[in-house]
PDB file of N, CA and C in Angstrom:
ATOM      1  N   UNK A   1     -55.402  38.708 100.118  1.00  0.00           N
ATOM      2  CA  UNK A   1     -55.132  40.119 100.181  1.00  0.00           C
ATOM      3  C   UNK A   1     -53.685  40.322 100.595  1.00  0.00           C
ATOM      4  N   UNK A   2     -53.115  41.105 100.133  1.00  0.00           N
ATOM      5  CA  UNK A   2     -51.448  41.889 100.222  1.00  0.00           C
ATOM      6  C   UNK A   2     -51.819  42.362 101.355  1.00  0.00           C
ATOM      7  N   UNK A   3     -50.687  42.060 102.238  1.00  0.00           N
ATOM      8  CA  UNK A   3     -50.240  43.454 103.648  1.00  0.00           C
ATOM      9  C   UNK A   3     -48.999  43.678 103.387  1.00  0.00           C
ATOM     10  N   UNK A   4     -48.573  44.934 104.057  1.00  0.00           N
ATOM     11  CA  UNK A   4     -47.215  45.400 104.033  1.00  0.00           C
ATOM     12  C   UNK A   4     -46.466  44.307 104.111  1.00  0.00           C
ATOM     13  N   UNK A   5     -45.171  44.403 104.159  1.00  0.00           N
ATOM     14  CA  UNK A   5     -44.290  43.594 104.688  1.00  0.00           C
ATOM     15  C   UNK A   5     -44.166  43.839 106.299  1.00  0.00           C
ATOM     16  N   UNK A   6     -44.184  45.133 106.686  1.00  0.00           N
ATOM     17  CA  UNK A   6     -43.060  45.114 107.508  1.00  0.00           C
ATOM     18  C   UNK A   6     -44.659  45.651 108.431  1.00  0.00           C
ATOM     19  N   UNK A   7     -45.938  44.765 107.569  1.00  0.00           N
ATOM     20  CA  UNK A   7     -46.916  45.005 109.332  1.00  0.00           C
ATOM     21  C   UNK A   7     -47.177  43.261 109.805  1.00  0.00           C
ATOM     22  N   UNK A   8     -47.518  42.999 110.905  1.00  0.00           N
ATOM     23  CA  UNK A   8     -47.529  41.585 111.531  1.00  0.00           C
ATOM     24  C   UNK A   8     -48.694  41.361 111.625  1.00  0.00           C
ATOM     25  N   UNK A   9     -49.664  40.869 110.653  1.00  0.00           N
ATOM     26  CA  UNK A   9     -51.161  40.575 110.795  1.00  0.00           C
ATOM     27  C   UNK A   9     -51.348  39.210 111.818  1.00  0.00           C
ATOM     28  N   UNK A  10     -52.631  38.804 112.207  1.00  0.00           N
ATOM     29  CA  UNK A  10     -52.684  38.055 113.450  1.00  0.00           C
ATOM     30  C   UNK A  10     -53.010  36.726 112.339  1.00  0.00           C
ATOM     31  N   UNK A  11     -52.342  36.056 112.684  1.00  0.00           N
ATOM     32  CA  UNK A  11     -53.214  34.539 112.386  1.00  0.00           C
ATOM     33  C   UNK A  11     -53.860  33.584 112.640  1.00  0.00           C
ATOM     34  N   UNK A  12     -54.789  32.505 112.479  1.00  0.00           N
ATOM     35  CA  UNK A  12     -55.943  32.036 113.385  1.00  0.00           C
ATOM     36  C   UNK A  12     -55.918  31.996 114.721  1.00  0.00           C
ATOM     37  N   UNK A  13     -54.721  31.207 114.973  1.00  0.00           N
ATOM     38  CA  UNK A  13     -54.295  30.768 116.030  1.00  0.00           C
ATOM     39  C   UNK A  13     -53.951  32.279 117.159  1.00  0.00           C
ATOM     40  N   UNK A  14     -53.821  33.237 116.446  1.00  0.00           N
ATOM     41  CA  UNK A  14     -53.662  34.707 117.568  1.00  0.00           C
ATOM     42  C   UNK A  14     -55.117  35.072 118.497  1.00  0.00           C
ATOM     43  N   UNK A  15     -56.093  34.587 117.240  1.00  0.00           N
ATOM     44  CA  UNK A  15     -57.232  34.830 117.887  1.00  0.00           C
ATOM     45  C   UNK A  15     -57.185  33.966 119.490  1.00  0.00           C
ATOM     46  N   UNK A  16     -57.193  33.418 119.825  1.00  0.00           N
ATOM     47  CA  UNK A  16     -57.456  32.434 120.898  1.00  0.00           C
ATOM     48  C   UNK A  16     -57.475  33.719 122.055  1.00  0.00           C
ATOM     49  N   UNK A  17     -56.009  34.573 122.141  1.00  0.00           N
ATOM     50  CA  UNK A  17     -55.696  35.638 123.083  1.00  0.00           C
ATOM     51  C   UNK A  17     -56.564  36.957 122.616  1.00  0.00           C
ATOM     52  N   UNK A  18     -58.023  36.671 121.840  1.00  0.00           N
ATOM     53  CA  UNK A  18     -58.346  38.144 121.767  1.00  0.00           C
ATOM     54  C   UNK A  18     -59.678  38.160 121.599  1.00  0.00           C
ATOM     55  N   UNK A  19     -60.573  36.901 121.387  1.00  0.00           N
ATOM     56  CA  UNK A  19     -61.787  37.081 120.978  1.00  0.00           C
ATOM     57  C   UNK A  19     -62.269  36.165 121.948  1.00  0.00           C
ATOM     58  N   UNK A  20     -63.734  36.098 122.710  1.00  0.00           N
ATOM     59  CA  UNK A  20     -64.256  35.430 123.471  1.00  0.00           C
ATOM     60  C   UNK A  20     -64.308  33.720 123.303  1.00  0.00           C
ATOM     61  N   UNK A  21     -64.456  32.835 123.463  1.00  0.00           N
ATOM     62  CA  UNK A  21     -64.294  31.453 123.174  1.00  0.00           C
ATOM     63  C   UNK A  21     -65.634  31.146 122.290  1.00  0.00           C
ATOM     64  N   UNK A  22     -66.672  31.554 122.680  1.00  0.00           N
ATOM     65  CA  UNK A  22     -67.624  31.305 121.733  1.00  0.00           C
ATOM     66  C   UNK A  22     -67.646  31.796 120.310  1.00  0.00           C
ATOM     67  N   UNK A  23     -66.806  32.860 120.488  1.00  0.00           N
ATOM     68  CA  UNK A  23     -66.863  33.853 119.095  1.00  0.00           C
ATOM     69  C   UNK A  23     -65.612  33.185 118.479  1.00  0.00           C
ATOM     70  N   UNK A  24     -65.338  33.130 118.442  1.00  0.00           N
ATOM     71  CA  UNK A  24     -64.124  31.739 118.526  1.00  0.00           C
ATOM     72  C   UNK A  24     -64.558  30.680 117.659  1.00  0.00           C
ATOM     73  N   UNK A  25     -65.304  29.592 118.088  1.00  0.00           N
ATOM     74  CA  UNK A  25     -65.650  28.934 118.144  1.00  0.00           C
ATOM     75  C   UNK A  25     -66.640  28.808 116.590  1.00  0.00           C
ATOM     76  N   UNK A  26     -67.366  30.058 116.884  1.00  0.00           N
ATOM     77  CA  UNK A  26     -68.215  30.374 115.509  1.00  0.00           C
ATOM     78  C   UNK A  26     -67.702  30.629 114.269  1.00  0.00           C
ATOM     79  N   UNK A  27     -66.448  30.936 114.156  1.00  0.00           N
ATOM     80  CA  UNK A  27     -65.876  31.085 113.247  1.00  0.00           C
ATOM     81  C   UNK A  27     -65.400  30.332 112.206  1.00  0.00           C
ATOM     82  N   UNK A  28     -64.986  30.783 111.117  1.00  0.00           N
ATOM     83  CA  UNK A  28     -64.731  29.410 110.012  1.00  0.00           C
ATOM     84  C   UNK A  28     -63.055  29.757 109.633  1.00  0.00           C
ATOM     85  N   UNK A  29     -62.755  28.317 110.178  1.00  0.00           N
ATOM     86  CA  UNK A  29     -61.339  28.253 110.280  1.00  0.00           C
ATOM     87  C   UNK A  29     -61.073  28.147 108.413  1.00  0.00           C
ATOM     88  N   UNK A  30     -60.338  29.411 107.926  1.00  0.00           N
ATOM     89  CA  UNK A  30     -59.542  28.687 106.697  1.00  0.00           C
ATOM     90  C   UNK A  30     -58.491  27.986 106.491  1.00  0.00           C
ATOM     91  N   UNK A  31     -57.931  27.590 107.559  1.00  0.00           N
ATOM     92  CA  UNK A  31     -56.246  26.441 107.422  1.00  0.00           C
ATOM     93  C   UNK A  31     -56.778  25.444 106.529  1.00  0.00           C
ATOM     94  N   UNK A  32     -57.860  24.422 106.794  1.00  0.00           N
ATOM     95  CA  UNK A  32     -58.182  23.130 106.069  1.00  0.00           C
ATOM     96  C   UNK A  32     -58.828  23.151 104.786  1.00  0.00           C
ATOM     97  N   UNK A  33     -60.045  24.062 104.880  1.00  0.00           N
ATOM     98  CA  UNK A  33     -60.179  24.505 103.236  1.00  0.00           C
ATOM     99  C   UNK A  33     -59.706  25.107 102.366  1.00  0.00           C
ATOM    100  N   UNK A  34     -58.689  26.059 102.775  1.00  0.00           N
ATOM    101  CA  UNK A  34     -58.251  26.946 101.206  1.00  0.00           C
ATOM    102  C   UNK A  34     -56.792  26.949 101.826  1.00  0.00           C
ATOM    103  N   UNK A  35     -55.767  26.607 103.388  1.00  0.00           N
ATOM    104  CA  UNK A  35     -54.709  26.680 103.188  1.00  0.00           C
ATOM    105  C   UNK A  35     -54.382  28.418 104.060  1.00  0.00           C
ATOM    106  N   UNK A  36     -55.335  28.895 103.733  1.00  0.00           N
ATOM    107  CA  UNK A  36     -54.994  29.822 104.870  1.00  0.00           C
ATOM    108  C   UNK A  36     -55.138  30.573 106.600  1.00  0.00           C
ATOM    109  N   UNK A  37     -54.003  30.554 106.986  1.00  0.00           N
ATOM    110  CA  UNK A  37     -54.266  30.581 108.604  1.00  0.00           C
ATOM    111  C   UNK A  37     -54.663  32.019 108.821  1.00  0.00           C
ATOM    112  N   UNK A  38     -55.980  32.132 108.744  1.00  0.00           N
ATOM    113  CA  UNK A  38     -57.034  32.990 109.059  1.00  0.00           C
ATOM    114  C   UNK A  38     -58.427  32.394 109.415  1.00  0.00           C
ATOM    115  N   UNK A  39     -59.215  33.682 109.903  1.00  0.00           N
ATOM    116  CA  UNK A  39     -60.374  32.755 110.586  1.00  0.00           C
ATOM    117  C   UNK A  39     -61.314  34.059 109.829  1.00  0.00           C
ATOM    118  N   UNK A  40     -62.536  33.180 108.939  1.00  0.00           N
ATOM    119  CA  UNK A  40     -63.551  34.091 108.622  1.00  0.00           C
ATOM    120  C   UNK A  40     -64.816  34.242 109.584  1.00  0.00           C
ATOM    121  N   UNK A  41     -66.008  35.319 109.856  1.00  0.00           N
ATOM    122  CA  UNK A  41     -66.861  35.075 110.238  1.00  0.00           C
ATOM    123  C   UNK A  41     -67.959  35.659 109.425  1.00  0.00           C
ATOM    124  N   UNK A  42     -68.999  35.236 109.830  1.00  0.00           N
ATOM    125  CA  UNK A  42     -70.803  35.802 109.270  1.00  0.00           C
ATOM    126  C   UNK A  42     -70.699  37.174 109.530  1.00  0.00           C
ATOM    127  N   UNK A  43     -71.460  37.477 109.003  1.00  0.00           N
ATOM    128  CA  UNK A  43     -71.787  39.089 109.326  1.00  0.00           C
ATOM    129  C   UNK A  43     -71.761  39.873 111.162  1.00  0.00           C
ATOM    130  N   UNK A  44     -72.803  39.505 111.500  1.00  0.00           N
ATOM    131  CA  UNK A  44     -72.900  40.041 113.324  1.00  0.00           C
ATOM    132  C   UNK A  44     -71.675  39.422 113.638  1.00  0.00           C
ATOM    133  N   UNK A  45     -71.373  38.243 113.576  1.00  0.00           N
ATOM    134  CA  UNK A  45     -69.952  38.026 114.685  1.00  0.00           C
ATOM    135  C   UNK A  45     -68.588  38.933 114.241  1.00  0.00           C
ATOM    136  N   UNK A  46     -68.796  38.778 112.477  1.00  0.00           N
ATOM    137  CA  UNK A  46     -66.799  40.233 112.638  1.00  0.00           C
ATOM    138  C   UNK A  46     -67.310  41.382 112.784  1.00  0.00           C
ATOM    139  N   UNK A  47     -68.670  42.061 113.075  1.00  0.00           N
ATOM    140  CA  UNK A  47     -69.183  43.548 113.610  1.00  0.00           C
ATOM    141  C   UNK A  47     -68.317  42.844 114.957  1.00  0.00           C
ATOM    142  N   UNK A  48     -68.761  42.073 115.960  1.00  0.00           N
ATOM    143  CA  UNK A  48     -68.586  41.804 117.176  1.00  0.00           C
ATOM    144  C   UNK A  48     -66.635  41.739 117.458  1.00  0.00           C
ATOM    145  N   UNK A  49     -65.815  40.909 116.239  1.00  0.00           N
ATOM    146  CA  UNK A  49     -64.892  40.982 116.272  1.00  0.00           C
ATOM    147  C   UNK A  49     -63.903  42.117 116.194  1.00  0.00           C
ATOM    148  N   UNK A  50     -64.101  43.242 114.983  1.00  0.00           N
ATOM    149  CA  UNK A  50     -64.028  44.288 114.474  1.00  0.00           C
ATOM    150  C   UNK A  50     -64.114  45.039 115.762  1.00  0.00           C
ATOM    151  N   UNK A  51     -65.290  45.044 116.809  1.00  0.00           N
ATOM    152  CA  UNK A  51     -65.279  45.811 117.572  1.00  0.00           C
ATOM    153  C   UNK A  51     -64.058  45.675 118.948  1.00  0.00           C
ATOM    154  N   UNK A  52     -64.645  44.296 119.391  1.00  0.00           N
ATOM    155  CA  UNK A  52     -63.074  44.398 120.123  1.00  0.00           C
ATOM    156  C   UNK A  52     -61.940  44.357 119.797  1.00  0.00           C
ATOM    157  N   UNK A  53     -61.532  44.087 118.461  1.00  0.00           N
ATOM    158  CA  UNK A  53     -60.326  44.488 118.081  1.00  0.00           C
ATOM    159  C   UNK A  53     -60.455  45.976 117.982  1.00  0.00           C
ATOM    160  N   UNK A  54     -60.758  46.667 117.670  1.00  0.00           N
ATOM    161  CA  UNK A  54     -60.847  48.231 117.897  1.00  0.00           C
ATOM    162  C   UNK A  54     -60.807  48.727 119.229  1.00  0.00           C
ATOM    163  N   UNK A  55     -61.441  47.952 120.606  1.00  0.00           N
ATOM    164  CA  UNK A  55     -61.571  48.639 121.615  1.00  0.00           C
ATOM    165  C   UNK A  55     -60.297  48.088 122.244  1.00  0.00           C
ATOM    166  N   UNK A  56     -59.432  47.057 121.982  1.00  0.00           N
ATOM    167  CA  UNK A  56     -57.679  46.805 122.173  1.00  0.00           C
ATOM    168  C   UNK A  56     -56.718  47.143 122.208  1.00  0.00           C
ATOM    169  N   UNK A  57     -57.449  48.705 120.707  1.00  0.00           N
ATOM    170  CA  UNK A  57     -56.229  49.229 120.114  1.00  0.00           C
ATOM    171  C   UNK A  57     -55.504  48.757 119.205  1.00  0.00           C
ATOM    172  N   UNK A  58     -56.115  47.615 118.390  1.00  0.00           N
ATOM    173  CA  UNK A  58     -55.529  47.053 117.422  1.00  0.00           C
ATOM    174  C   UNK A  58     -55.881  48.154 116.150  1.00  0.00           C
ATOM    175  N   UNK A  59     -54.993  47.430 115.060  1.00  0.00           N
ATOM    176  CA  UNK A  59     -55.700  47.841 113.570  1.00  0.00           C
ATOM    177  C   UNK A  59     -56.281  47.200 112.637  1.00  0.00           C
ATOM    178  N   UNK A  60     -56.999  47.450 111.918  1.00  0.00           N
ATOM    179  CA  UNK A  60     -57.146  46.633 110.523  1.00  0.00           C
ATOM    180  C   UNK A  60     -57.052  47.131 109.319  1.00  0.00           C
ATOM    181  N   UNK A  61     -56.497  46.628 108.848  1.00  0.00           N
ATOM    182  CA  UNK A  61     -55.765  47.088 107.383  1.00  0.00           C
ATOM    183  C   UNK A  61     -56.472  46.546 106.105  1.00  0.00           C
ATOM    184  N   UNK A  62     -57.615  45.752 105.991  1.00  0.00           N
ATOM    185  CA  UNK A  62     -58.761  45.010 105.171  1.00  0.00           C
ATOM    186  C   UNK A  62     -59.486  43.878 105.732  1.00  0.00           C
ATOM    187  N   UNK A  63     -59.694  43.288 104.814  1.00  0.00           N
ATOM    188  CA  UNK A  63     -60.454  42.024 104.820  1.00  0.00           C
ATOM    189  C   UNK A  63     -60.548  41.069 103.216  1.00  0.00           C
ATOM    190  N   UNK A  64     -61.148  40.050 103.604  1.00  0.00           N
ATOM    191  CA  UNK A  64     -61.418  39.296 102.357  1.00  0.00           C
ATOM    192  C   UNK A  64     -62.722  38.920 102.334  1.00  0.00           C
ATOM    193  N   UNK A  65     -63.362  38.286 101.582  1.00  0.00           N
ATOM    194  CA  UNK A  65     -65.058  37.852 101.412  1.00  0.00           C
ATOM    195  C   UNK A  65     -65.004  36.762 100.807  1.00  0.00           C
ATOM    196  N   UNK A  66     -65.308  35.901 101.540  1.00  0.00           N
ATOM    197  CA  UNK A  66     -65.767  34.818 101.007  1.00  0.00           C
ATOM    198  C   UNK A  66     -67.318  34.145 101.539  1.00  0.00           C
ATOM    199  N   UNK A  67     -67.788  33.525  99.998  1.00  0.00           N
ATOM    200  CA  UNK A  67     -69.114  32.925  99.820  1.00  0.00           C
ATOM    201  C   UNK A  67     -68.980  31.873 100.509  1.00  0.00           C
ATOM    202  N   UNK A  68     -70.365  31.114 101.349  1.00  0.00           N
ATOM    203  CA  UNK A  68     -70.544  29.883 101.902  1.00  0.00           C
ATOM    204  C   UNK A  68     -71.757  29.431 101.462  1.00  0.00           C
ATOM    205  N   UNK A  69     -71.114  27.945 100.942  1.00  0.00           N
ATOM    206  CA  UNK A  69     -71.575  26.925 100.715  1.00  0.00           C
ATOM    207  C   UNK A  69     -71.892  26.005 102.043  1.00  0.00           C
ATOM    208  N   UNK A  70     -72.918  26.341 102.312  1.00  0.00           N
ATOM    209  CA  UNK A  70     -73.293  25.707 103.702  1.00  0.00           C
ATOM    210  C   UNK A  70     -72.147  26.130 104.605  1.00  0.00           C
ATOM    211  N   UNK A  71     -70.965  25.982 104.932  1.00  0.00           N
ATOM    212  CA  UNK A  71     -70.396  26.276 105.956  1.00  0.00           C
ATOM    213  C   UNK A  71     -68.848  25.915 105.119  1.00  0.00           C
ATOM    214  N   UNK A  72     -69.019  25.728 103.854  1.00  0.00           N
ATOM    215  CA  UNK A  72     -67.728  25.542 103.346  1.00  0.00           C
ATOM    216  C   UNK A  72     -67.595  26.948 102.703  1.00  0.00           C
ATOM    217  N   UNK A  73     -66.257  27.822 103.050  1.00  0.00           N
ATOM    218  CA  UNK A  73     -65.907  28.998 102.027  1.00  0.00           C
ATOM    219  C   UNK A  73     -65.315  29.070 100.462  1.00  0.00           C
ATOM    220  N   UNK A  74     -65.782  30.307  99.925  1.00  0.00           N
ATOM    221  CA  UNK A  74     -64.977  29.853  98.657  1.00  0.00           C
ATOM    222  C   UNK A  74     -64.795  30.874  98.351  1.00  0.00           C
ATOM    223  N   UNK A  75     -63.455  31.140  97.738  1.00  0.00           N
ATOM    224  CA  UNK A  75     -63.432  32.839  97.213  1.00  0.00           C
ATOM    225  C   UNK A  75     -63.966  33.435  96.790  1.00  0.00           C
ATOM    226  N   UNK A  76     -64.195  34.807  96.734  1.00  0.00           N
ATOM    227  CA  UNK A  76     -64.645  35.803  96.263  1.00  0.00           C
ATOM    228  C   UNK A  76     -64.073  36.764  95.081  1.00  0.00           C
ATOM    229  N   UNK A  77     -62.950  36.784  96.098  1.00  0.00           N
ATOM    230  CA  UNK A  77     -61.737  37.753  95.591  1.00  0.00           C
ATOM    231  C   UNK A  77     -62.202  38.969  95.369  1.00  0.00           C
ATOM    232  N   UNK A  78     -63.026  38.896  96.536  1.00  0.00           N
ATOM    233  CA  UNK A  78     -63.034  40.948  96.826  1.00  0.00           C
ATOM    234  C   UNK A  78     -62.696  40.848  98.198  1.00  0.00           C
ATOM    235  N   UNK A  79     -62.296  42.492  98.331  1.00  0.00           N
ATOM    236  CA  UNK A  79     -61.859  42.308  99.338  1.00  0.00           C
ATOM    237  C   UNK A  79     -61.543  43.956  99.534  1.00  0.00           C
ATOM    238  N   UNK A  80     -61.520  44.818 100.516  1.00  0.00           N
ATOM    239  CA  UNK A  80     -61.237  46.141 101.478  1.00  0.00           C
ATOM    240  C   UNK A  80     -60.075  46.372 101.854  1.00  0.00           C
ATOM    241  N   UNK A  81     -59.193  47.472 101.801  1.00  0.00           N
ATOM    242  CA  UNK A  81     -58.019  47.689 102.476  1.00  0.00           C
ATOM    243  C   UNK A  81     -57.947  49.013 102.636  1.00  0.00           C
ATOM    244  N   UNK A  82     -56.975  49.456 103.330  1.00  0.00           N
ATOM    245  CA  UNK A  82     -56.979  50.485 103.965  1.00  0.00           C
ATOM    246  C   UNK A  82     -55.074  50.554 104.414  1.00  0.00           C
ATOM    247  N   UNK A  83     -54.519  51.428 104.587  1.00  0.00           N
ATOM    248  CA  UNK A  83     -53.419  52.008 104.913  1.00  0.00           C
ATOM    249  C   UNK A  83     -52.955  51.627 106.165  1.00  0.00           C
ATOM    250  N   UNK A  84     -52.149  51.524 106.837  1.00  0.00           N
ATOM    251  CA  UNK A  84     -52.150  50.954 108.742  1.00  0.00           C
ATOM    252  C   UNK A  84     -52.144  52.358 109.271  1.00  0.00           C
ATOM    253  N   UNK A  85     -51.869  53.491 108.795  1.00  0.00           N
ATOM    254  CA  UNK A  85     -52.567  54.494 109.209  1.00  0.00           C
ATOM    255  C   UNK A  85     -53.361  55.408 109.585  1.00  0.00           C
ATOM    256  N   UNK A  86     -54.494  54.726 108.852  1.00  0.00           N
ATOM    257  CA  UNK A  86     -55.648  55.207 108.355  1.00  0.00           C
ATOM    258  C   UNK A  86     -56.037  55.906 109.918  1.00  0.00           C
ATOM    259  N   UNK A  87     -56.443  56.398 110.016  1.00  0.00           N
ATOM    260  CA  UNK A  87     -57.319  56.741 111.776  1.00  0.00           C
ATOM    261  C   UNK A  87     -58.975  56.268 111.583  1.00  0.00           C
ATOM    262  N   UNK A  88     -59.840  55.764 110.226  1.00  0.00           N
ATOM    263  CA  UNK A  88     -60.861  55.722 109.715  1.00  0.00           C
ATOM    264  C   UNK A  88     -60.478  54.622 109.584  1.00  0.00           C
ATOM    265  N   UNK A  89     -59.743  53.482 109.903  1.00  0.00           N
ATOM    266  CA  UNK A  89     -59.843  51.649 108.811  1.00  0.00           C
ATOM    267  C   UNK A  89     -60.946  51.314 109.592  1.00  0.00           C
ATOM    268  N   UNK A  90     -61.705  51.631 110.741  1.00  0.00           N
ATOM    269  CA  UNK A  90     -62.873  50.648 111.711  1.00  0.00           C
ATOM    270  C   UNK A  90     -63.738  50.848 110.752  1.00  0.00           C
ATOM    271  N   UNK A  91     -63.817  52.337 110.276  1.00  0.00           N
ATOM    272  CA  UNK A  91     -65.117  52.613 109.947  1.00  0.00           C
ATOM    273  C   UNK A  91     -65.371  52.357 108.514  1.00  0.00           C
ATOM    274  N   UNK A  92     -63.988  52.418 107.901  1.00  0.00           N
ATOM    275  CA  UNK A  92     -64.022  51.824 106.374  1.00  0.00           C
ATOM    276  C   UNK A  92     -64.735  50.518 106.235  1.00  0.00           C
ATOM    277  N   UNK A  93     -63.944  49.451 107.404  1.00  0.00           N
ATOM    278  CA  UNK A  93     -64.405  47.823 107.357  1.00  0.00           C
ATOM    279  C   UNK A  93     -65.570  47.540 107.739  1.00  0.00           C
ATOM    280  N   UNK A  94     -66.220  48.522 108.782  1.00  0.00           N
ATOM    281  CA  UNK A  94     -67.835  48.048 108.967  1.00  0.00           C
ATOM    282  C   UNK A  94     -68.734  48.616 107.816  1.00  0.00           C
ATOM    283  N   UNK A  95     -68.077  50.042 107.329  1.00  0.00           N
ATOM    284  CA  UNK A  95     -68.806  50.458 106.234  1.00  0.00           C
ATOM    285  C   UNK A  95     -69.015  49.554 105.085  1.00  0.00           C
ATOM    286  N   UNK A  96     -67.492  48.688 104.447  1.00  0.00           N
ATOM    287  CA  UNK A  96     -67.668  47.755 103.715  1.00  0.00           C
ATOM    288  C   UNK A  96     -68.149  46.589 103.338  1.00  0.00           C
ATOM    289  N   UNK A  97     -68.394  46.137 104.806  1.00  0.00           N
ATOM    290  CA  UNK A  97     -68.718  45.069 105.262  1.00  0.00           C
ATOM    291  C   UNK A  97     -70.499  45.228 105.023  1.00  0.00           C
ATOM    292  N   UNK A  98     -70.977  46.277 105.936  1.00  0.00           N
ATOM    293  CA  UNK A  98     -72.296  46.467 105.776  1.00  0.00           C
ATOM    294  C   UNK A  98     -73.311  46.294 104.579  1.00  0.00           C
ATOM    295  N   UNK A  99     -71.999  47.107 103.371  1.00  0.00           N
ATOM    296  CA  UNK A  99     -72.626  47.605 101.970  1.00  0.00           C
ATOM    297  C   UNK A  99     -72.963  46.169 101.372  1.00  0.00           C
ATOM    298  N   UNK A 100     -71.841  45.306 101.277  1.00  0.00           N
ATOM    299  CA  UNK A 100     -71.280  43.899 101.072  1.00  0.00           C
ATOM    300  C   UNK A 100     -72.639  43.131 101.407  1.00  0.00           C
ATOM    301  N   UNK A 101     -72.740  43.169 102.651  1.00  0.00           N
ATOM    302  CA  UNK A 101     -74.454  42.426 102.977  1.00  0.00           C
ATOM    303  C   UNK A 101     -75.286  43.062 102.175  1.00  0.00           C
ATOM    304  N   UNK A 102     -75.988  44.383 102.049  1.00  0.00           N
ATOM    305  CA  UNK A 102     -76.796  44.550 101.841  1.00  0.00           C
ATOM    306  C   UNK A 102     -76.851  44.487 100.241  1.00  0.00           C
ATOM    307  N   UNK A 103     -75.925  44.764  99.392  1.00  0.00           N
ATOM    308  CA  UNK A 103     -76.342  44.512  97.905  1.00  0.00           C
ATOM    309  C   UNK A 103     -76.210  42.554  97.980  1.00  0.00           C
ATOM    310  N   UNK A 104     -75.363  41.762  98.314  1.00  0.00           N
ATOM    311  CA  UNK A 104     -75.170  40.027  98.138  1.00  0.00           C
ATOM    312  C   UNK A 104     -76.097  39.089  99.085  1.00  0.00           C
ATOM    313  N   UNK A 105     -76.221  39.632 100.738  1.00  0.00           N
ATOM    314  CA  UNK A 105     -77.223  38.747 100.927  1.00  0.00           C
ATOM    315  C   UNK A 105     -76.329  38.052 102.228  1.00  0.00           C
ATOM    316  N   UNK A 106     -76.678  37.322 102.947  1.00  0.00           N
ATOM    317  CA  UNK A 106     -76.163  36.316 104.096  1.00  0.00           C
ATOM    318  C   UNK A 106     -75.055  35.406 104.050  1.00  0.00           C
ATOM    319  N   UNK A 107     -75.217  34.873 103.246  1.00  0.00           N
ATOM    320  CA  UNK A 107     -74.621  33.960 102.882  1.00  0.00           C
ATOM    321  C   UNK A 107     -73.001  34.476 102.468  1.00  0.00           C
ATOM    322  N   UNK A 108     -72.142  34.725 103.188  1.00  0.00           N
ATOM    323  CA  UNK A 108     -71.044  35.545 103.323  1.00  0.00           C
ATOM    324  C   UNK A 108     -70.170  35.275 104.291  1.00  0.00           C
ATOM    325  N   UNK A 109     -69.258  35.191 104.663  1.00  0.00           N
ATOM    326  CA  UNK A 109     -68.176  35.880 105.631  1.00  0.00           C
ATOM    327  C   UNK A 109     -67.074  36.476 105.025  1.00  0.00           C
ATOM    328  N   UNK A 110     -66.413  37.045 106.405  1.00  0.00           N
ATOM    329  CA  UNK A 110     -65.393  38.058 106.342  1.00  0.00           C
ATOM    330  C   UNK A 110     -64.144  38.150 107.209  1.00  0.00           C
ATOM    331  N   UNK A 111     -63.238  38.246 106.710  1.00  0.00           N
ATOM    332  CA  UNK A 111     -62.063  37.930 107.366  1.00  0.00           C
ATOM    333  C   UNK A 111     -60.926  38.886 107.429  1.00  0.00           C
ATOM    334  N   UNK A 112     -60.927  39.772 108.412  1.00  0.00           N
ATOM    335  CA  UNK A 112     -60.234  41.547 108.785  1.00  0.00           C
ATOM    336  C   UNK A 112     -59.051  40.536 108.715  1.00  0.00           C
ATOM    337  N   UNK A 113     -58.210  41.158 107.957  1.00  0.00           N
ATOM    338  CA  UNK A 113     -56.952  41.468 108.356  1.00  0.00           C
ATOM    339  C   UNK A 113     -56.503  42.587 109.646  1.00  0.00           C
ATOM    340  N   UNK A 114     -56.165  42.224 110.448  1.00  0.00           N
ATOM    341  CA  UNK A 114     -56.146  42.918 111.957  1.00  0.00           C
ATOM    342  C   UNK A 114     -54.490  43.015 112.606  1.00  0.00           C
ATOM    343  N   UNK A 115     -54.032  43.759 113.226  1.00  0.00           N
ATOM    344  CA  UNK A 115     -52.383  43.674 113.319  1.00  0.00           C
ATOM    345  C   UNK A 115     -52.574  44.246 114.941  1.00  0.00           C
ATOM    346  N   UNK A 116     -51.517  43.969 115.436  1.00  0.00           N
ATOM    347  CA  UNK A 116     -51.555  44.176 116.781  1.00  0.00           C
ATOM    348  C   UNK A 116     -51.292  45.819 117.173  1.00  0.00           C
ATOM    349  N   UNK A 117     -50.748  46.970 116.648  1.00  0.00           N
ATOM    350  CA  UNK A 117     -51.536  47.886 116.822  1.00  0.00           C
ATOM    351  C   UNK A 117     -50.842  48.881 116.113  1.00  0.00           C
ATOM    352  N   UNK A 118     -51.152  50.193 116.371  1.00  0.00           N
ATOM    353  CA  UNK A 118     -50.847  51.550 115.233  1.00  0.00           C
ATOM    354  C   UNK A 118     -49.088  50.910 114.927  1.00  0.00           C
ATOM    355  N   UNK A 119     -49.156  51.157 114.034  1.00  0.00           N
ATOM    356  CA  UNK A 119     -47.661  50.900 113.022  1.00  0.00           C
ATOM    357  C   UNK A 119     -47.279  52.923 112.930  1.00  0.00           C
ATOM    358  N   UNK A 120     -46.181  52.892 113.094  1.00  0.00           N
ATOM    359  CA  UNK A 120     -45.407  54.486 112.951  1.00  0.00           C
ATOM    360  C   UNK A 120     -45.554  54.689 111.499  1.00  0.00           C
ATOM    361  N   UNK A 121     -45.599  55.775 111.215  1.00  0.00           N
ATOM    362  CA  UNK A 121     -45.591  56.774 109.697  1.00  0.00           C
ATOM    363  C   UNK A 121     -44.134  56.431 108.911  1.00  0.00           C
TER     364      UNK A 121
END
């Protein structure tokens, strides 16, 4: 997924300073399989992520979806975005996220693009 240029999305390694260690932990690192430094999760854990990044004051500006093969990801190439303005991106990404489960099924994760916080107009 495209972000602005000029917004600073978090990369795996940001998580460490923002999400609990277990939630952490659960997550599926993409550096070794596909090359990118992001971290996907299952469904309940990026509700759980999504949320404290929201209660931080962060933003999120999308996500990506990717299918699992047992615990290996593989693209989708769908994916949610939203404006860094939006005052609605929480509710866009759980909305999307939700719909996403319920027509495909479990077998999923999701990976917010998240930035450290409101970007100016």
């Amino acid at each position: 997924m495209l972000v602005e240029k000029s917004i600073m999305s978090f990369i795996d390694e940001d998580y460490v300073n923002i999400v609990p260690q277990d939630l952490l932990q659960r997550g599926i690192r993409l550096r070794e399989e596909l090359g990118f430094y992001d971290i996907a999760w299952r469904f309940d854990d990026v509700m759980e992520v999504l949320k404290i990044t929201r209660d931080k004051g962060m933003i999120i500006v999308g996500g990506d979806v990717y299918r699992l093969s047992g615990n290996e990801p593989i693209i989708t190439y769908d994916y949610w975005s939203t404006k860094a303005e939006d005052d609605n991106a929480f509710e866009v990404a759980i909305q999307y996220i939700t719909n996403y489960r319920a027509r495909n099924g479990d077998d999923f994760a999701y990976c917010p693009v998240i930035c450290p916080g409101r970007v100016s107009k």
